[in-house]
C-alpha atoms as a PDB file:
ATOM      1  CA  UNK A   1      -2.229  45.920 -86.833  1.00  0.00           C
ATOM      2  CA  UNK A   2       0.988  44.741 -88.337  1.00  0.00           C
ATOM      3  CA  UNK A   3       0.800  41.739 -90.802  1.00  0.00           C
ATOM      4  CA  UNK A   4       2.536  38.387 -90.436  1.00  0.00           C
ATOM      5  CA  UNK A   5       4.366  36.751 -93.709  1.00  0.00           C
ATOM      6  CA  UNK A   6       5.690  33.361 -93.133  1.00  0.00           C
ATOM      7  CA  UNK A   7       8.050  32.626 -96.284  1.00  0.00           C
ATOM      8  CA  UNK A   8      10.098  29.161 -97.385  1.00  0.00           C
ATOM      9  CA  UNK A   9      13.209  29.139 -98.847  1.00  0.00           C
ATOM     10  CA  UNK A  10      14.554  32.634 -97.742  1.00  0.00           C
ATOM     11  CA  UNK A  11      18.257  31.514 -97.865  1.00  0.00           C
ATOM     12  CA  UNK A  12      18.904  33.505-101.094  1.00  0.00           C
ATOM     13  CA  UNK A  13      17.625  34.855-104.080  1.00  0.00           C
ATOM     14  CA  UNK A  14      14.022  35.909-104.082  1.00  0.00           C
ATOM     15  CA  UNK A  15      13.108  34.503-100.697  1.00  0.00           C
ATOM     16  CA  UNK A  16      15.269  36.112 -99.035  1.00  0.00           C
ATOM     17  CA  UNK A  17      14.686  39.837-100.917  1.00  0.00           C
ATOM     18  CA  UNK A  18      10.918  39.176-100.093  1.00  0.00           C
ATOM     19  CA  UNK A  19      11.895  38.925 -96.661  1.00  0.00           C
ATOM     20  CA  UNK A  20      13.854  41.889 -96.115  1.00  0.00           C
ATOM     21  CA  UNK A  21      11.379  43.792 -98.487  1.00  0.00           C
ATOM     22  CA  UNK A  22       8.065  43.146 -96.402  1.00  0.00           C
ATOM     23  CA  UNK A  23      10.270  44.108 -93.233  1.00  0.00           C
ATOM     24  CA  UNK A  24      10.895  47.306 -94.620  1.00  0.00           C
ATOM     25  CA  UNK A  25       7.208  47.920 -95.401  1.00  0.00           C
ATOM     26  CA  UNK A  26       6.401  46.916 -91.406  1.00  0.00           C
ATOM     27  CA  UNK A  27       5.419  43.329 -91.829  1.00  0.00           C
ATOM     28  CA  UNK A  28       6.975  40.651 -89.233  1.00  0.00           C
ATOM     29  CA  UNK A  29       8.298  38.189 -91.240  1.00  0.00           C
ATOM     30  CA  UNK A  30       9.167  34.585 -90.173  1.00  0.00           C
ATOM     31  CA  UNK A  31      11.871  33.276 -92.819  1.00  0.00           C
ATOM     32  CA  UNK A  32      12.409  29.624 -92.957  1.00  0.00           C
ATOM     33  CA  UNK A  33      15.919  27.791 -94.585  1.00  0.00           C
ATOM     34  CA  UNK A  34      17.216  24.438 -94.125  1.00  0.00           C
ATOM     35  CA  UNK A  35      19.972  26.250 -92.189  1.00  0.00           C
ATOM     36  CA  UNK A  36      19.060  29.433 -90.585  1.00  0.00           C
ATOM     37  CA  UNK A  37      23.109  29.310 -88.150  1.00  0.00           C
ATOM     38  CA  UNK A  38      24.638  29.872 -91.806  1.00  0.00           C
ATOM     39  CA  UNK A  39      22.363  33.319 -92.636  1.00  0.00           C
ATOM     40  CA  UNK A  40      24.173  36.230 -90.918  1.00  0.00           C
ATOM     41  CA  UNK A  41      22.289  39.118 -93.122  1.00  0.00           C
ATOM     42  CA  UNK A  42      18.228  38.822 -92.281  1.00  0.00           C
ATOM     43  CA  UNK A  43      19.840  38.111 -88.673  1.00  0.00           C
ATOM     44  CA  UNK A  44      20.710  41.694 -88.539  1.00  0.00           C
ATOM     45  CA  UNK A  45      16.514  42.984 -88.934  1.00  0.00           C
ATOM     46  CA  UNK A  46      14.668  42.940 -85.718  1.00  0.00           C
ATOM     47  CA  UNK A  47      11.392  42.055 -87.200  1.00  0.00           C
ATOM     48  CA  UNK A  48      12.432  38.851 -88.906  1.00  0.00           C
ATOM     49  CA  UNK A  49      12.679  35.661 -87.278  1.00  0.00           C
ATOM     50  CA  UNK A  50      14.576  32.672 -88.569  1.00  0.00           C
ATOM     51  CA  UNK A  51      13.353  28.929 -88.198  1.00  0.00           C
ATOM     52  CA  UNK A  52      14.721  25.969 -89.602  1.00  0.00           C
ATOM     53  CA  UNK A  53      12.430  24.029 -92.311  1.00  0.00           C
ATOM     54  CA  UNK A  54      13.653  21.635 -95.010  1.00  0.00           C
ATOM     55  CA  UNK A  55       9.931  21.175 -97.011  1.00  0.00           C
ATOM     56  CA  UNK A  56      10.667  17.711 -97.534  1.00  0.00           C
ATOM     57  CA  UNK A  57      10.274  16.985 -93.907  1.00  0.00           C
ATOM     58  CA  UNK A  58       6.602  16.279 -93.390  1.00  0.00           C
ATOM     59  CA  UNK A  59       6.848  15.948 -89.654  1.00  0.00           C
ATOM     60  CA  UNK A  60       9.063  19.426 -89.134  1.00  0.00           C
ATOM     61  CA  UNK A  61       6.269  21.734 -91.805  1.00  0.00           C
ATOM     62  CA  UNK A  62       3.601  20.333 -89.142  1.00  0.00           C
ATOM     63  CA  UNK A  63       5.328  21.185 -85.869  1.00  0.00           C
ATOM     64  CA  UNK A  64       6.877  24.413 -87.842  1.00  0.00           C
ATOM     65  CA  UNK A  65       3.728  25.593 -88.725  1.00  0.00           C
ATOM     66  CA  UNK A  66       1.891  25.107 -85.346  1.00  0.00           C
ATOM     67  CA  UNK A  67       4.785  26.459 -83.873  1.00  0.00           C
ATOM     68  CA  UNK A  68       4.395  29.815 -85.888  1.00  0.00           C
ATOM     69  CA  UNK A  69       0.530  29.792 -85.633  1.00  0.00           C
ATOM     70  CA  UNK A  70       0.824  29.632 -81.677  1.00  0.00           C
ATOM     71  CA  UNK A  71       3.210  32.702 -80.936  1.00  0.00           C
ATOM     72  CA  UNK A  72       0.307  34.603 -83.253  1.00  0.00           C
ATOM     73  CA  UNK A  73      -2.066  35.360 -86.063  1.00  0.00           C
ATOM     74  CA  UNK A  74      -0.473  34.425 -89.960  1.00  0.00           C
ATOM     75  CA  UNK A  75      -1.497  36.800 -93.154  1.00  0.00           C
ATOM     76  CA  UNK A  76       0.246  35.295 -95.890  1.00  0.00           C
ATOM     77  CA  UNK A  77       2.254  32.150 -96.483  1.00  0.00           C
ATOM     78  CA  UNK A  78       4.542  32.468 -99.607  1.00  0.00           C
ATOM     79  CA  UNK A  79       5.848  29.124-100.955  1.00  0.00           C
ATOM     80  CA  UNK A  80       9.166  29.998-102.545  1.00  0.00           C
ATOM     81  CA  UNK A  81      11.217  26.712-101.696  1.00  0.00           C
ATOM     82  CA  UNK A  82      12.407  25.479-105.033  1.00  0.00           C
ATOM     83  CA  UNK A  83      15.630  24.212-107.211  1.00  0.00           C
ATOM     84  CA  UNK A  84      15.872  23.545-110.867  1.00  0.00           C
ATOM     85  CA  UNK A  85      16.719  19.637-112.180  1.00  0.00           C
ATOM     86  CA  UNK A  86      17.917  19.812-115.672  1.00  0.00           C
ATOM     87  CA  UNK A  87      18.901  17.823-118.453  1.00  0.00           C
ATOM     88  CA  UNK A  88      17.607  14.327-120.331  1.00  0.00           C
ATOM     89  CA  UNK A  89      15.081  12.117-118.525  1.00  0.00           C
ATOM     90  CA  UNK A  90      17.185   9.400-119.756  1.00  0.00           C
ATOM     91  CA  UNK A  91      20.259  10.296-117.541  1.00  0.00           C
ATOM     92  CA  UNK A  92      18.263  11.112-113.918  1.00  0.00           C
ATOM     93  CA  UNK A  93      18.202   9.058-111.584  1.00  0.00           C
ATOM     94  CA  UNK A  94      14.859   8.095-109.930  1.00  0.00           C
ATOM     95  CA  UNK A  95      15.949   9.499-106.575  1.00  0.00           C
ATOM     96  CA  UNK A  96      16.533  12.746-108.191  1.00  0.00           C
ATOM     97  CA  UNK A  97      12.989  12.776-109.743  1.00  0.00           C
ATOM     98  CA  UNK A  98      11.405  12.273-105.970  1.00  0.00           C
ATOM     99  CA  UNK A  99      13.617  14.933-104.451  1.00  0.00           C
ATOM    100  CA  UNK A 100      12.140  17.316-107.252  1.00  0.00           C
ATOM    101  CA  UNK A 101       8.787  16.313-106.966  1.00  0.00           C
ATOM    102  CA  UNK A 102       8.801  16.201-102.799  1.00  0.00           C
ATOM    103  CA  UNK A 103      10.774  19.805-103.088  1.00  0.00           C
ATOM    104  CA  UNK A 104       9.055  21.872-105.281  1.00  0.00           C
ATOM    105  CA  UNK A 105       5.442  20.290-105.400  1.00  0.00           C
ATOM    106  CA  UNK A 106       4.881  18.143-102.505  1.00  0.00           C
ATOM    107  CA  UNK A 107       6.455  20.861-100.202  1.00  0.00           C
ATOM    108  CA  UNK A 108       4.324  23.469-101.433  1.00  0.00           C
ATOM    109  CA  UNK A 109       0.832  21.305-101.411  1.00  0.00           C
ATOM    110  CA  UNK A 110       2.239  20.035 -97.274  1.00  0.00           C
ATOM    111  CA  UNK A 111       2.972  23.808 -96.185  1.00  0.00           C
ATOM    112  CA  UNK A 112      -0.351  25.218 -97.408  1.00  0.00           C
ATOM    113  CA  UNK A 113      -2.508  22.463 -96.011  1.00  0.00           C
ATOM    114  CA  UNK A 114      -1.047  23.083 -92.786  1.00  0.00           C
ATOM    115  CA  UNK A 115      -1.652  26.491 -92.651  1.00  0.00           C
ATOM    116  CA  UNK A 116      -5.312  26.170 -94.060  1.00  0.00           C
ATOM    117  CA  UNK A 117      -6.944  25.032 -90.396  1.00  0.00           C
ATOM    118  CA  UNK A 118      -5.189  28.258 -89.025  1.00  0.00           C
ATOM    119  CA  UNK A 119      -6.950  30.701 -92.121  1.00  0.00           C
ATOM    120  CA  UNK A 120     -10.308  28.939 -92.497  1.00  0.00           C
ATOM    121  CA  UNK A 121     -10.405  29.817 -88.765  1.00  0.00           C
ATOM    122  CA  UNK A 122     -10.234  33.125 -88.704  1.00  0.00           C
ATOM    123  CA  UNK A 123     -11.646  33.581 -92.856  1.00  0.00           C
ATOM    124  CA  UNK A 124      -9.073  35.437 -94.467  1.00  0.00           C
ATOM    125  CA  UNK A 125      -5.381  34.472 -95.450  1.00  0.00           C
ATOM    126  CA  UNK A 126      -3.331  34.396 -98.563  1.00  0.00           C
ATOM    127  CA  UNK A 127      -1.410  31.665-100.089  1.00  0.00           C
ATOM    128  CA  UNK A 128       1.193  32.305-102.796  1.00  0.00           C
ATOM    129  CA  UNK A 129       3.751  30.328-104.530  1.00  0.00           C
ATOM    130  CA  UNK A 130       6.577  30.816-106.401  1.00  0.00           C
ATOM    131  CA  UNK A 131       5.757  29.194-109.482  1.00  0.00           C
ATOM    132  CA  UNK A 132       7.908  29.887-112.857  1.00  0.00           C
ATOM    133  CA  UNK A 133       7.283  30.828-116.250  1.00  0.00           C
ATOM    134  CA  UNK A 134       8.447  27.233-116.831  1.00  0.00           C
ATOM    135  CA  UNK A 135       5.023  26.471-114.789  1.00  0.00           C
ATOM    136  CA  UNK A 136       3.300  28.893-118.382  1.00  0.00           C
ATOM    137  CA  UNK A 137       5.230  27.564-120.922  1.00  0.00           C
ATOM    138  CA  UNK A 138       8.116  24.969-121.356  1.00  0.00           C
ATOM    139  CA  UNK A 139      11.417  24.405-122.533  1.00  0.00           C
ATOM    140  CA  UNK A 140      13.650  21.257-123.547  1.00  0.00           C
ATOM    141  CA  UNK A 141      15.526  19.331-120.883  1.00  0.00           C
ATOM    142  CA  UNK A 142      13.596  20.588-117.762  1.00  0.00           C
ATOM    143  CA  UNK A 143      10.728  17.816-118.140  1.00  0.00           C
ATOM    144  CA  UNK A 144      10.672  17.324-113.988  1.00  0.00           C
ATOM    145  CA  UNK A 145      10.993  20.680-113.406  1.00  0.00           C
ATOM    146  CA  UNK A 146       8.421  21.897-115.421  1.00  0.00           C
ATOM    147  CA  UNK A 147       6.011  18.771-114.499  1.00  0.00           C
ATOM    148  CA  UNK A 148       6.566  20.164-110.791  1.00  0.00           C
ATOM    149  CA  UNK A 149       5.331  24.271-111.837  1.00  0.00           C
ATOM    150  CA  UNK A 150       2.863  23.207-114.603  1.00  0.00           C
ATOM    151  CA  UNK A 151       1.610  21.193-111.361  1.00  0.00           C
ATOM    152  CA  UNK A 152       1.437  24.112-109.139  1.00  0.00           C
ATOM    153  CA  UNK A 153      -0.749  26.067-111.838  1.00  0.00           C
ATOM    154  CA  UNK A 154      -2.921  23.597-112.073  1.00  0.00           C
ATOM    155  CA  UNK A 155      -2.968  23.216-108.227  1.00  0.00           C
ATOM    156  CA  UNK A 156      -3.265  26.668-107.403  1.00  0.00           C
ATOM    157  CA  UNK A 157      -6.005  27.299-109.935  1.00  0.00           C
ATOM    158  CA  UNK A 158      -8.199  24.261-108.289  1.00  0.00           C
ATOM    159  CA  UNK A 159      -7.796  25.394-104.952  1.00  0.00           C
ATOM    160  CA  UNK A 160      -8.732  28.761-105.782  1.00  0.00           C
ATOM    161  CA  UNK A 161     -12.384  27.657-105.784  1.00  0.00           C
ATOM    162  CA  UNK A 162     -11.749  24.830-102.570  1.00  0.00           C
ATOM    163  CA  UNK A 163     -10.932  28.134-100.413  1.00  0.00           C
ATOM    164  CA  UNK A 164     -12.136  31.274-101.681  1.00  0.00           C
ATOM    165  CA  UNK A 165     -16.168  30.237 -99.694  1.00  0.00           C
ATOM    166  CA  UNK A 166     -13.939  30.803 -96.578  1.00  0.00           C
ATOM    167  CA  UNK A 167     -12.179  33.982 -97.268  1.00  0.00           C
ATOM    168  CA  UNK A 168      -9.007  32.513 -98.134  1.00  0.00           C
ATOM    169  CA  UNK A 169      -6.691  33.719-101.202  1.00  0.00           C
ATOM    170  CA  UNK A 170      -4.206  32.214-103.005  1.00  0.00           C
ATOM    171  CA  UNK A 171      -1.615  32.838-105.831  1.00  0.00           C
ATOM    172  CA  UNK A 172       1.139  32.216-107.717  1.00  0.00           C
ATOM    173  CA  UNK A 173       3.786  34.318-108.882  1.00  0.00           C
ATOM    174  CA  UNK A 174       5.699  33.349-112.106  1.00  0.00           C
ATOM    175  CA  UNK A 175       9.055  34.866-112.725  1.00  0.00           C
ATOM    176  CA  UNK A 176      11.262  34.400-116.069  1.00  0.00           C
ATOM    177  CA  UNK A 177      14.950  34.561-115.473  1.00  0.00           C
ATOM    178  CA  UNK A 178      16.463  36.095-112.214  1.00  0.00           C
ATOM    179  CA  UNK A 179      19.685  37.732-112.019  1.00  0.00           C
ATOM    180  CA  UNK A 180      21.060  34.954-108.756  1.00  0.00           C
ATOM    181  CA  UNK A 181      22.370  32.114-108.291  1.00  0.00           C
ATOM    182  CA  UNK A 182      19.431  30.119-109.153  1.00  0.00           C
ATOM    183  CA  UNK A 183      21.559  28.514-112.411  1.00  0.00           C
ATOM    184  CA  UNK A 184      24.408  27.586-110.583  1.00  0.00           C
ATOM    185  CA  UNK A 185      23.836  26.838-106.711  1.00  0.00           C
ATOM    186  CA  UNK A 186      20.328  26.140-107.237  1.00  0.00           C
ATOM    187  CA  UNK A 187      20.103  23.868-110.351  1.00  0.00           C
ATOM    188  CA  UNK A 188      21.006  20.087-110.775  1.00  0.00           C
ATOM    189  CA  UNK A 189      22.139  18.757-113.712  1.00  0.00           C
ATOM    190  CA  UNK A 190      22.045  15.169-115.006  1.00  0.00           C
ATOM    191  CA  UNK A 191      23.231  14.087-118.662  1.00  0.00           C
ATOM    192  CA  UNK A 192      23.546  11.147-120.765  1.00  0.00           C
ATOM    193  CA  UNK A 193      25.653  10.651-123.295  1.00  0.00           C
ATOM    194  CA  UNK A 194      23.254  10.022-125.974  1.00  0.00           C
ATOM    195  CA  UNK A 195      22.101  13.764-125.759  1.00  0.00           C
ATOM    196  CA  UNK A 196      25.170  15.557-125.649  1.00  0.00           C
ATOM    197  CA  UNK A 197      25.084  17.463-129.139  1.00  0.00           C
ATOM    198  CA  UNK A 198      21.002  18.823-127.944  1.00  0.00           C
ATOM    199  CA  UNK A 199      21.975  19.628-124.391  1.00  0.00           C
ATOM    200  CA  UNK A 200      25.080  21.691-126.016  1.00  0.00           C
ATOM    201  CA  UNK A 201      22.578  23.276-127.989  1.00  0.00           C
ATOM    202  CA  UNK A 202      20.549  23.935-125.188  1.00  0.00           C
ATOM    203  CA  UNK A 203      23.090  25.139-123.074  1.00  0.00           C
ATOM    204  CA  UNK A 204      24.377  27.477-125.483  1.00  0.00           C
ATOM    205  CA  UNK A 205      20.963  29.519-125.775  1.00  0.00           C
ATOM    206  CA  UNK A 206      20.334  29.600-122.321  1.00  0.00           C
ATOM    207  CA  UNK A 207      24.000  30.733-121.922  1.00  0.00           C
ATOM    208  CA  UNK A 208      23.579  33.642-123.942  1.00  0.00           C
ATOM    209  CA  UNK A 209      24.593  37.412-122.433  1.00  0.00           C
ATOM    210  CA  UNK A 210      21.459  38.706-124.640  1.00  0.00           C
ATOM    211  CA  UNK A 211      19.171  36.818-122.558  1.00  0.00           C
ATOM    212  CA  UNK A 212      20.824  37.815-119.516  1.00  0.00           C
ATOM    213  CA  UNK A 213      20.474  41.093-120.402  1.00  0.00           C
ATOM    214  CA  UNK A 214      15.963  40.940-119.863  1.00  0.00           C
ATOM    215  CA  UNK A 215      16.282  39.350-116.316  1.00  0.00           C
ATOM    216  CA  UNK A 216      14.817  40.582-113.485  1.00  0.00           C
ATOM    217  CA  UNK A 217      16.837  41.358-110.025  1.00  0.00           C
ATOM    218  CA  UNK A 218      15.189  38.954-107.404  1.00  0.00           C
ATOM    219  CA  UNK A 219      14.281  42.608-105.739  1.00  0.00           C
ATOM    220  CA  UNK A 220      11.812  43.266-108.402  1.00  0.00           C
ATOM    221  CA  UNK A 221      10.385  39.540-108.433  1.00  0.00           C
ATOM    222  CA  UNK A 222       9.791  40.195-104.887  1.00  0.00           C
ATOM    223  CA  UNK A 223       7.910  43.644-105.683  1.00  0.00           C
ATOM    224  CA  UNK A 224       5.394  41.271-107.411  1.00  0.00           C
ATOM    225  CA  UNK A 225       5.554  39.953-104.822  1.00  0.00           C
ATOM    226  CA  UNK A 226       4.347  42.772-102.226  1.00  0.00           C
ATOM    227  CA  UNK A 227       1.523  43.402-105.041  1.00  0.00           C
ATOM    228  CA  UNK A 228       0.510  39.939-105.035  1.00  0.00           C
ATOM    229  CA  UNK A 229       0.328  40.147-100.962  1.00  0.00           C
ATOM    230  CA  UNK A 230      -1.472  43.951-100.910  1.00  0.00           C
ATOM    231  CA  UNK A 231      -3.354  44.898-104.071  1.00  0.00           C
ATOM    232  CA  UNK A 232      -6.680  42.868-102.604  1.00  0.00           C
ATOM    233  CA  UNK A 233      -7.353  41.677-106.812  1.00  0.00           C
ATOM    234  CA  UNK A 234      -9.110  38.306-106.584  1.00  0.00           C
ATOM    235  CA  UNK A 235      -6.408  37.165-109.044  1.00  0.00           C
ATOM    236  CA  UNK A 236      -4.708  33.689-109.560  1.00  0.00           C
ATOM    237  CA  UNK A 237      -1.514  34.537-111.670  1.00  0.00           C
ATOM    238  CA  UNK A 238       1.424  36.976-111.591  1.00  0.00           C
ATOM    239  CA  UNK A 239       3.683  36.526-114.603  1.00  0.00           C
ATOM    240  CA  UNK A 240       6.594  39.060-113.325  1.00  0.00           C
ATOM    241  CA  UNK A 241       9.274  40.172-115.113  1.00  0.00           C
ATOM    242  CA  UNK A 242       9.485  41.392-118.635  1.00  0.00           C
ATOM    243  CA  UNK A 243      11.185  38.440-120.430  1.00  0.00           C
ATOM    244  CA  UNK A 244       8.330  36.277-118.967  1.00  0.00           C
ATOM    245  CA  UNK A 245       5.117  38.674-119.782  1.00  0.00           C
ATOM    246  CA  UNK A 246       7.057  38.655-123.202  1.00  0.00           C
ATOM    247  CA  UNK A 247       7.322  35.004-123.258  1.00  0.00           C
ATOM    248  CA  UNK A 248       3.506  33.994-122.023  1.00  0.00           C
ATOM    249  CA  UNK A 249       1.870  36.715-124.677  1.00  0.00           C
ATOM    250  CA  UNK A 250       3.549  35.522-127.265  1.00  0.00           C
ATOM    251  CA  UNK A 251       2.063  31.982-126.294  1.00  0.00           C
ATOM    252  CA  UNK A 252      -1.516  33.338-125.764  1.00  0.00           C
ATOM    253  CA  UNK A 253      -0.807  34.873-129.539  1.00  0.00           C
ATOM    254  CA  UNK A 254      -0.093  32.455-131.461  1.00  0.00           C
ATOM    255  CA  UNK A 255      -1.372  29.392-129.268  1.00  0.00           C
ATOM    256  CA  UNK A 256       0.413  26.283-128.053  1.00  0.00           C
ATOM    257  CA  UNK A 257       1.397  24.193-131.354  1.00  0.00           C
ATOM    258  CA  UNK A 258       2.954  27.429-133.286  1.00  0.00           C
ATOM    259  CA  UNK A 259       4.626  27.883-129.807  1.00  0.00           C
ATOM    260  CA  UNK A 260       6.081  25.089-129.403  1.00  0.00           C
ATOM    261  CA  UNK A 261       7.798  25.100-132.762  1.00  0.00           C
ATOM    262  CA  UNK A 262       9.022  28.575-132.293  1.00  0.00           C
ATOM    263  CA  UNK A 263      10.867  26.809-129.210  1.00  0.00           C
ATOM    264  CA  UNK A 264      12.150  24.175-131.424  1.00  0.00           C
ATOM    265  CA  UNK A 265      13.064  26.195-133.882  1.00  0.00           C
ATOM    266  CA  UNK A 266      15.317  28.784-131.502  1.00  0.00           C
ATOM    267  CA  UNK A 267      17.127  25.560-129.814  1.00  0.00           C
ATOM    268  CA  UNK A 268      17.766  23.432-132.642  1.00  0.00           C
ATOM    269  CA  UNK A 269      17.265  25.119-136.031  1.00  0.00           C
END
């Protein structure tokens, strides 16, 4: 019987190569965007289907995801919906900490308890979420970001006990740097004048070709992805990509304090 996927954010980047990749491996996929008249390539595949969804919208993930669970049965829901805010506390403004929070945690916690009815019905379903390896581990200037991945962990890994007596998986998948547009359509930057030298610093490190050079195509984040969805493992976390697994074993090493100053030390030394 062929397997339903319902995915969020599937405009670009890794949504969208998870949705064309489960297509090719015979899985109806139902892609969600904020605008699904702009998206002219998934349009093209006869086994996806397009629906709008902005994951801030309480009222459309509730009639989105009845609307889904009534033409037929759901496998897995991937969370992917997501944007970066970066730069000081100091200079962002409170409306862009809620939009943050109600994108990339809120949405995520509203879409799975919607679909939770629908796989505690039938005992089996999988949940997985885009988290980051800025959900692992964290770097300066991202403080809202990383409050809303460290958050998912933390979520995820609670609610991996609340649903596993009814059959029900879920996951998260943490990626390190992707070769998209995540850092320029997908991030939002605030400063403050105070911090300029630091964020310069920053900037400049997370700027540099040699770090480019260990990111991961948002086709091979999304092969994680398959295995996350497939390989049956009653297991929480997927760290995918090389610059992450790097990155989260070298934390395990030498623990969180040594860490930490290794981070200092490599933006500001």
């Amino acid at each position: 019987m062929t397997k339903t996927i319902f995915i969020t954010g599937a405009s670009s980047g890794l949504g969208k190569a998870a949705a064309i990749l489960f297509a090719s491996k015979g899985w109806n996929v139902i892609a969600t965007m904020r605008n699904p008249e702009n998206e002219t390539e998934l349009t093209q595949i006869p086994s996806i289907k397009l629906l709008p969804l902005d994951v801030t919208n309480l009222e459309q993930i509730q009639s989105t995801a009845q609307q889904v669970i009534d033409m037929g049965e759901v496998d897995v829901v991937f969370n992917n919906a997501g944007y970066g805010l970066a730069g000081p506390l100091e200079g962002t403004t409170d409306e862009q900490i809620v939009k943050q929070l109600e994108t990339n945690l809120l949405g995520v916690i509203r879409v799975t308890q919607a679909f939770i009815p629908h796989f505690r019905a039938k005992r089996s379903g999988l949940f997985i979420s885009t988290t980051s390896i800025g959900g692992l581990v964290a770097f300066p200037f991202n403080s809202v970001y990383h409050a809303t991945k460290w958050a998912l962990e933390g979520w995820s890994e609670s609610m991996s006990f609340e649903l596993s007596g009814f059959g029900i998986g879920i996951k998260t998948v943490s990626p390190g740097g992707i070769t998209t547009d995540f850092s320029g359509r997908s991030i939002v930057r605030t400063s403050h004048e105070a911090y300029t030298d630091q964020l310069n610093k920053v900037i400049a490190v997370f700027s540099d070709p040699t770090r480019r050079a260990n990111y991961s195509t948002a086709e091979q984040i999304a092969e994680v992805v398959y295995e996350a969805a497939t390989d049956g493992k009653n297991q929480l976390r997927y760290v995918a990509g090389e610059d992450a697994k790097a990155m989260y074993a070298l934390r395990l090493q030498v623990g969180d304090e040594q860490f930490r100053q290794g981070i200092d030390d490599r933006f500001f030394a």
